[in-house]
Protein backbone atom coordinates (compact mmCIF):
# COMPACT_ATOMS: atom_id res chain seq x y z
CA UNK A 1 -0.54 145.10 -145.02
CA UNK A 2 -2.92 142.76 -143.62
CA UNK A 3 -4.82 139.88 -145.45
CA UNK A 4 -8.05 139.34 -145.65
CA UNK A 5 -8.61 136.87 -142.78
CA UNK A 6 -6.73 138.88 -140.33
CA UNK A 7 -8.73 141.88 -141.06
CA UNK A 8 -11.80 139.56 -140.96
CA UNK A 9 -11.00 136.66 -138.98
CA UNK A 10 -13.54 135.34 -137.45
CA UNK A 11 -14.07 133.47 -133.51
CA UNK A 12 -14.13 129.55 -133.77
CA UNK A 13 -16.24 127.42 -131.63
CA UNK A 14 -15.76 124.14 -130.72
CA UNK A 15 -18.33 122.07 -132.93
CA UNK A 16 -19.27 118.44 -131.33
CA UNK A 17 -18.99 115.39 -133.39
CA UNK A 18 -22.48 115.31 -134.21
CA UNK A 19 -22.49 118.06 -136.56
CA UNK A 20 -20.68 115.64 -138.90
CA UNK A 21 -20.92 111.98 -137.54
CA UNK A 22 -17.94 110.41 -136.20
CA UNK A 23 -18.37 107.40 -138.58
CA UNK A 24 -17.90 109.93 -141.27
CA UNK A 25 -14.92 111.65 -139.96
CA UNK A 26 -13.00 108.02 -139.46
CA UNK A 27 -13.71 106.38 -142.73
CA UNK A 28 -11.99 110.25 -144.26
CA UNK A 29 -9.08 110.07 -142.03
CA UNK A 30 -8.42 106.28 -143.60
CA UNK A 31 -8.10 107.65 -147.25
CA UNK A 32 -4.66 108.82 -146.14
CA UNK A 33 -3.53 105.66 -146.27
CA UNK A 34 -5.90 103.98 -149.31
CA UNK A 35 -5.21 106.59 -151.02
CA UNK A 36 -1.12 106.96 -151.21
CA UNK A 37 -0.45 105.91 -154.38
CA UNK A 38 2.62 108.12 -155.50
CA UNK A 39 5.61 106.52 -154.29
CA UNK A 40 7.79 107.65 -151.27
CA UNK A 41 10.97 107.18 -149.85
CA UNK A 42 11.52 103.40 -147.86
CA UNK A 43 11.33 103.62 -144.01
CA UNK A 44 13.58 102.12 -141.62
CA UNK A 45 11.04 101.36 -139.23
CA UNK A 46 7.96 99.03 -139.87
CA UNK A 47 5.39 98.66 -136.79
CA UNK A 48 3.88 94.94 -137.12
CA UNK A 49 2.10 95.26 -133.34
CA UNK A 50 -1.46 96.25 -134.13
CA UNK A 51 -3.35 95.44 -136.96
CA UNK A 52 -3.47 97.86 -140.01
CA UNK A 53 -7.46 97.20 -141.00
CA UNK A 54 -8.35 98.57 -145.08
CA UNK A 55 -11.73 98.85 -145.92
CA UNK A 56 -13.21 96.86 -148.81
CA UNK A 57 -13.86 98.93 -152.04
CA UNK A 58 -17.67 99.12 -152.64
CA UNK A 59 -20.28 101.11 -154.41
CA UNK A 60 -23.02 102.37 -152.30
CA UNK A 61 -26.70 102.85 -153.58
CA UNK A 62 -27.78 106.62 -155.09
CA UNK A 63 -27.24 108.83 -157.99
CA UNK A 64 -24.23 109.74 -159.25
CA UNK A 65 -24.34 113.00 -161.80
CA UNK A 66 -21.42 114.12 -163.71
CA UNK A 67 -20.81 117.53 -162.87
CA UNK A 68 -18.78 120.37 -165.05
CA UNK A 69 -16.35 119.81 -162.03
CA UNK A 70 -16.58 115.91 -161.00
CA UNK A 71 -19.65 113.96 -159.54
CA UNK A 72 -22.15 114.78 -157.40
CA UNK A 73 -23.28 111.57 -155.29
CA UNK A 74 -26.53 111.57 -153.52
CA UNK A 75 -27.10 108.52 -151.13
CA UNK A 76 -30.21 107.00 -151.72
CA UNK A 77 -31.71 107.37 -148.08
CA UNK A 78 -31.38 111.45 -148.97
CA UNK A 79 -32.90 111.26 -152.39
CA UNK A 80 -36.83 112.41 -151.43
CA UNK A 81 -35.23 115.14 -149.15
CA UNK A 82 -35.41 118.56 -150.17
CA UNK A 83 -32.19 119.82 -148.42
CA UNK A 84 -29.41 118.03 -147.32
CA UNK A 85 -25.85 118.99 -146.41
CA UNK A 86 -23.16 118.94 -149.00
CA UNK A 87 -18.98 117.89 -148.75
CA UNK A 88 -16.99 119.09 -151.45
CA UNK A 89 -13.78 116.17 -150.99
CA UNK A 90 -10.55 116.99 -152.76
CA UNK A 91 -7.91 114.46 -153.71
CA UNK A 92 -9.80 111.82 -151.91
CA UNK A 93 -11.02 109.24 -154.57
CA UNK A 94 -14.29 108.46 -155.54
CA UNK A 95 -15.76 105.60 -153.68
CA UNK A 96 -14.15 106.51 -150.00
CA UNK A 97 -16.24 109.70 -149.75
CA UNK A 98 -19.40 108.50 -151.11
CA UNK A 99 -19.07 105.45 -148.61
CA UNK A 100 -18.41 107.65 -145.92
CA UNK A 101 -21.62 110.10 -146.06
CA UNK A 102 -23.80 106.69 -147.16
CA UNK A 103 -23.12 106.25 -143.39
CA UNK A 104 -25.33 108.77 -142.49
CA UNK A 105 -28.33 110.09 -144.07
CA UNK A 106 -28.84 113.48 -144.07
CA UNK A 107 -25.26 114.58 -146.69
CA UNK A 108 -24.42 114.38 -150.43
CA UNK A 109 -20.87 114.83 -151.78
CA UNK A 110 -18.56 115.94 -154.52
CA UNK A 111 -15.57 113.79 -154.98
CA UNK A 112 -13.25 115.76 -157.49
CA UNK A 113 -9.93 114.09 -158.40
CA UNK A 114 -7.64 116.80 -160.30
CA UNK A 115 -4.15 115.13 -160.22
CA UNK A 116 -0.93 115.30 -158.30
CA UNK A 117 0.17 118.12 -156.65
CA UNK A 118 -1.52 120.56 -154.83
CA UNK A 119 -1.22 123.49 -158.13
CA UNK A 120 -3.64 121.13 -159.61
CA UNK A 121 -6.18 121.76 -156.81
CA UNK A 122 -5.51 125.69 -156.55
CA UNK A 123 -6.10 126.43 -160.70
CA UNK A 124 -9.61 124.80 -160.44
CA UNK A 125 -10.65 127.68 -158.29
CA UNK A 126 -8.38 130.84 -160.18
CA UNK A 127 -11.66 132.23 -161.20
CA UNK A 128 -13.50 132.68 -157.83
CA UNK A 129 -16.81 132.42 -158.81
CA UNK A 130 -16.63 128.50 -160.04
CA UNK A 131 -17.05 127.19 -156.18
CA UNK A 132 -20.72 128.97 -156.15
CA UNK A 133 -21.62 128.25 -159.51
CA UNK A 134 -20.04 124.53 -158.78
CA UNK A 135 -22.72 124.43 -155.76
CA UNK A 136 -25.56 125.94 -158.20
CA UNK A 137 -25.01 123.62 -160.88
CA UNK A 138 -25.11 120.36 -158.28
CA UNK A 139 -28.67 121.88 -157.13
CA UNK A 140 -30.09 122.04 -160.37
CA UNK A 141 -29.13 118.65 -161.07
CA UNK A 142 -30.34 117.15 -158.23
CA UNK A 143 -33.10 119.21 -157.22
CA UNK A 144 -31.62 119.01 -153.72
CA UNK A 145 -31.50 122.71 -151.52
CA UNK A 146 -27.93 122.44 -150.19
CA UNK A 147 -27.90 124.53 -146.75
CA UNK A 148 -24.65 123.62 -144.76
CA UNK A 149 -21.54 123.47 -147.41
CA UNK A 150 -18.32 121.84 -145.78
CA UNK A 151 -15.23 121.14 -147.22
CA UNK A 152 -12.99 118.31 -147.06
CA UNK A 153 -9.51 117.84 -148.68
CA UNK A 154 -6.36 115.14 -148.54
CA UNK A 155 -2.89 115.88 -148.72
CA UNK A 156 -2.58 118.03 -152.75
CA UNK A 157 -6.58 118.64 -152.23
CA UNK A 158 -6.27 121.26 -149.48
CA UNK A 159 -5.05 123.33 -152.12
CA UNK A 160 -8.24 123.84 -153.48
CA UNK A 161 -9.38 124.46 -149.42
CA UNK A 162 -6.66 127.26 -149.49
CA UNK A 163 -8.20 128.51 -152.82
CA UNK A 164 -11.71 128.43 -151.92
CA UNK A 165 -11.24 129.96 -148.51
CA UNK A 166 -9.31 132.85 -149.88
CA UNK A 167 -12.75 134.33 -151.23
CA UNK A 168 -14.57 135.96 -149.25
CA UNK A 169 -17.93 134.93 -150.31
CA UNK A 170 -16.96 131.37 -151.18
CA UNK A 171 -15.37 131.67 -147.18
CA UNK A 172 -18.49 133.34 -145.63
CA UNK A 173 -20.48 129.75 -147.61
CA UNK A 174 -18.36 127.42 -146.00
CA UNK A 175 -19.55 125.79 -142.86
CA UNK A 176 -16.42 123.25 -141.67
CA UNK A 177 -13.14 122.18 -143.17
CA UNK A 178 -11.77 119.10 -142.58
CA UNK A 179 -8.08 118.83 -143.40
CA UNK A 180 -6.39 115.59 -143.80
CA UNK A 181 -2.35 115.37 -143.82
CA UNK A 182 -2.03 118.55 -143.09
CA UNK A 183 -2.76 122.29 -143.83
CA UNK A 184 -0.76 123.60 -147.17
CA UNK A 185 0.90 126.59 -147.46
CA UNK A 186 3.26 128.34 -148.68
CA UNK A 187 7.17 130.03 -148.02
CA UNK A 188 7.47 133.39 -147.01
CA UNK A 189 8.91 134.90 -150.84
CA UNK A 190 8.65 131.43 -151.93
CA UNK A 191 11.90 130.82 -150.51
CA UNK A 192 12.67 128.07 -147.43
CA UNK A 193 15.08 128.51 -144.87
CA UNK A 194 17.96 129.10 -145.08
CA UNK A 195 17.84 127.98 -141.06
CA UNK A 196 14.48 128.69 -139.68
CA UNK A 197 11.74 128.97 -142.28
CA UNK A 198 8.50 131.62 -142.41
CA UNK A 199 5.52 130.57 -143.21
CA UNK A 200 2.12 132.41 -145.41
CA UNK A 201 -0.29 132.78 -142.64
CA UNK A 202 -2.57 134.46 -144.69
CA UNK A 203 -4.51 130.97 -145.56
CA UNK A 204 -4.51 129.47 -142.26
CA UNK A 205 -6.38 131.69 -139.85
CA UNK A 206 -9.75 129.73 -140.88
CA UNK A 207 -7.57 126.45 -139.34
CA UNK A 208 -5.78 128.18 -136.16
CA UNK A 209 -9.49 127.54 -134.16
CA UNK A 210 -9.28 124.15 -135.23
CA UNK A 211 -6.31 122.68 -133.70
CA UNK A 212 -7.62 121.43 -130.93
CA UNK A 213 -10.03 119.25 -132.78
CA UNK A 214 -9.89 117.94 -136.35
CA UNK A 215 -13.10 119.15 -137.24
CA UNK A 216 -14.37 123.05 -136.23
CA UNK A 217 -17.33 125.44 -137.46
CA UNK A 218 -17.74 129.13 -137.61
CA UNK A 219 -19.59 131.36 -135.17
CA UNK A 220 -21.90 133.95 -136.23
């Protein structure tokens, strides 16, 4: 039987940086590494020939409003605006995100921090209808119009990407998705191996147009 997103899979084009500034996309790709906290196993091999830069922790200007599922930041450049875009970031911290679309001035985000593990991120969204009324309740707050929704998730977060896409109106809301360490899924009948294992393709076919670039739109 086919899934959903191969009997509605949609054609990707490529999007150019611009749609979300490159400024943006760097400073998300570096909470990889601020934001590894669990601990792993040692490597043999440590690489001491360029330097390994960490930004500095800061609070940027704007409101921050608590949200029934965590905060909704709005820059203060974006404040008088009526509509804005809006990143929902998963598993990312708090102050990373909201320093990241402070860089630009036309974006407001929700940073939502859930736990470890990427179940954590998939049970937010069981009942499908929480990512629209998520986006309805941030309006009302804010009294911000939010017209282009994008996503945004690192490492356990894309869970809640996987989640959220697997809606089809939540999907058909989304404008990018921007996956950092990688796009989760799951074993064929839960089960690896036991040489080669298969892989649930029904939750990437929104990220098989993106693989040429780390950031894609829809068409249409």
């Amino acid at each position: 039987m086919q899934s959903f997103f191969e009997r509605n899979a949609k054609p990707f084009r490529r999007v150019p940086f611009s749609g979300i500034p490159s400024p943006v996309l760097i400073l998300l790709f570096l909470a990889a590494s601020l934001m590894a906290q669990t601990a792993q196993n040692p490597s043999p091999m440590v690489e001491y020939t360029r330097d390994h830069a960490r930004l500095t922790e800061t609070t940027p200007a704007g409101q921050r409003l608590k949200l029934e599922l965590g905060t909704l930041f709005v820059p203060e450049e974006v404040k008088q605006k009526r509509e804005v875009k809006l990143l929902l970031f998963f598993h990312g911290g708090g102050w990373l995100p909201e320093f990241a679309v402070a860089q630009q001035r036309e974006m407001a985000v929700i940073t939502v921090q859930a736990g470890g593990g990427s179940g954590a991120y998939v049970n937010l969204f069981a009942d499908p209808a929480r990512f629209q009324m998520l986006i309805a309740e941030a309006e009302a707050k804010s009294g911000l119009r939010f017209g282009e929704v994008d996503l945004g998730g690192w490492s356990a977060g894309c869970g809640a990407l996987r989640q959220i896409l697997g809606d089809p109106a939540s999907y058909d809301r989304v404008g990018r998705v921007l996956c950092i360490d990688g796009v989760h899924t799951g074993y064929v009948n839960d089960t690896p191996g036991p040489k080669e294992s298969q892989l649930q393709t029904d939750n990437l076919q929104f990220g098989c147009g993106s693989a040429a670039t780390p950031w894609q739109g829809k068409s249409g």
